[in-house]
Protein backbone atom coordinates (compact mmCIF):
# COMPACT_ATOMS: atom_id res chain seq x y z
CA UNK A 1 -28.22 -58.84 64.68
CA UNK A 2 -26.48 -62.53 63.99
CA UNK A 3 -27.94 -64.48 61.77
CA UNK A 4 -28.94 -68.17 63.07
CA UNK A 5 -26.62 -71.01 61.46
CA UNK A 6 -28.54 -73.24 58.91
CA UNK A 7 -30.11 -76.55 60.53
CA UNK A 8 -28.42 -78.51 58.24
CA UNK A 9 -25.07 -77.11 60.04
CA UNK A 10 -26.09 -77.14 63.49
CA UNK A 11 -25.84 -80.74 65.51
CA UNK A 12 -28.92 -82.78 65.97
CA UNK A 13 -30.98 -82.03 69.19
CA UNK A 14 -31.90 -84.93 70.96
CA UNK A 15 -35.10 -86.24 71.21
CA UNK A 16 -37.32 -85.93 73.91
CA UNK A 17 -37.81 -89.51 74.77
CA UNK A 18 -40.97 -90.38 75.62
CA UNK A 19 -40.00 -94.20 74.12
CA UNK A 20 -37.08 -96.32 73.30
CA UNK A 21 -36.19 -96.27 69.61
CA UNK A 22 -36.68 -99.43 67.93
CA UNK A 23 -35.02 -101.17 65.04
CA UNK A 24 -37.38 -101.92 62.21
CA UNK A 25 -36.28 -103.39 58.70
CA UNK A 26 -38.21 -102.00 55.61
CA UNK A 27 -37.13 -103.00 51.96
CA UNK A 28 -34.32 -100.39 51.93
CA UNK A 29 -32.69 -101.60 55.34
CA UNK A 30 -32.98 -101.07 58.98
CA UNK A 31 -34.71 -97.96 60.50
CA UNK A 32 -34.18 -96.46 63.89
CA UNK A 33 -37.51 -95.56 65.59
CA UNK A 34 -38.80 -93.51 68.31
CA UNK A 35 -42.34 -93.02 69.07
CA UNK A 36 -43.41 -89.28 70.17
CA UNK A 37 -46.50 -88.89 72.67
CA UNK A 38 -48.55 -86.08 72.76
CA UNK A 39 -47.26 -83.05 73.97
CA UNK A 40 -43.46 -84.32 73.08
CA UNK A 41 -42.88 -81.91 70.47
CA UNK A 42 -42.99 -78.15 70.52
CA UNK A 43 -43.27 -77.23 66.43
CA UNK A 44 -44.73 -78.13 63.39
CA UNK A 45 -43.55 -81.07 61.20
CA UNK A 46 -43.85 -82.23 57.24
CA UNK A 47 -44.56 -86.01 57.27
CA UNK A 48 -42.93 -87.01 54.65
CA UNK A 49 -44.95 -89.90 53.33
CA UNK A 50 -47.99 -87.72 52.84
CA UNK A 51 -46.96 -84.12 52.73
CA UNK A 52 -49.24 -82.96 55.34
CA UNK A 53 -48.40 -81.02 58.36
CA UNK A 54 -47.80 -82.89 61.87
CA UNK A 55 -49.10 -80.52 64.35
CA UNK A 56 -47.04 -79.34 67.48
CA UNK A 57 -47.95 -81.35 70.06
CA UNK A 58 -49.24 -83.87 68.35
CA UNK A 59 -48.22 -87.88 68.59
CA UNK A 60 -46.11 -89.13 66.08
CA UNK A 61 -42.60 -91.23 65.25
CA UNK A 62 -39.44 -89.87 64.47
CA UNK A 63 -37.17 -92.32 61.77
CA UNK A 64 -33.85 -92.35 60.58
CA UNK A 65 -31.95 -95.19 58.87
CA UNK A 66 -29.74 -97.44 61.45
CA UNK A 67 -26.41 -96.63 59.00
CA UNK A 68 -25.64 -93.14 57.95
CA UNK A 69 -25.95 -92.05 54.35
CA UNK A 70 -22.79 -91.62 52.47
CA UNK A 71 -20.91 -88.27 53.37
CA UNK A 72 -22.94 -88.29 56.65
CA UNK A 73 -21.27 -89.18 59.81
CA UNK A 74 -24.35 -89.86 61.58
CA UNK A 75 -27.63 -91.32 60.96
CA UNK A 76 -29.89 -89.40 63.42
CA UNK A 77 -28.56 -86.48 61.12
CA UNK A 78 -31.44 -87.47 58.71
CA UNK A 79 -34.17 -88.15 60.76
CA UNK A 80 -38.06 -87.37 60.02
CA UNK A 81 -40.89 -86.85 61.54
CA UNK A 82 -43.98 -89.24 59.96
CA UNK A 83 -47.56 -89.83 61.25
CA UNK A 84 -48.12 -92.94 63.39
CA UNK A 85 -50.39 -94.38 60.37
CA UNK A 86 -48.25 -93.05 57.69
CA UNK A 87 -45.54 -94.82 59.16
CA UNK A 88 -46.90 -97.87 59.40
CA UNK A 89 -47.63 -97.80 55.57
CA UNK A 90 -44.45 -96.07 54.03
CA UNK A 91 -42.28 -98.36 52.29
């Protein structure tokens, strides 16, 4: 049986829009984000500003910085998945 290549080799998927991404700027720089309804998203998720799990299904944003990081050669490469409220507070 073949063995699945790594995420971090694969390309992005795209995200199920259920929203326009919108540019926010946070002390670091400008962030890319999309807002996920309910029902958007088929697995589980690791917010990233609290550690918890982001259930499938469940509403949520997904974030990524507007430039790509260094060795990256695009930005949505790095995107995560962060509560609603947890997003609103991460810095």
């Amino acid at each position: 049986m073949a063995r699945r290549v790594s995420k971090h080799l694969r390309p992005a998927r795209p995200l199920l829009a259920s929203g326009f991404a919108r540019t926010e700027q946070r002390r670091d720089g400008a962030w890319l984000v999309q807002p996920m309804g309910t029902g958007r998203s088929a697995k589980a998720y690791l917010c990233p500003a609290c550690n918890q799990t982001i259930a499938p299904g469940a509403a949520h944003v997904v974030a990524w910085r507007a430039e790509p990081s260094i060795g990256s050669s695009r930005a949505v490469d790095a995107r995560r998945h962060f509560h609603t409220p947890c997003w609103a507070r991460w810095q």
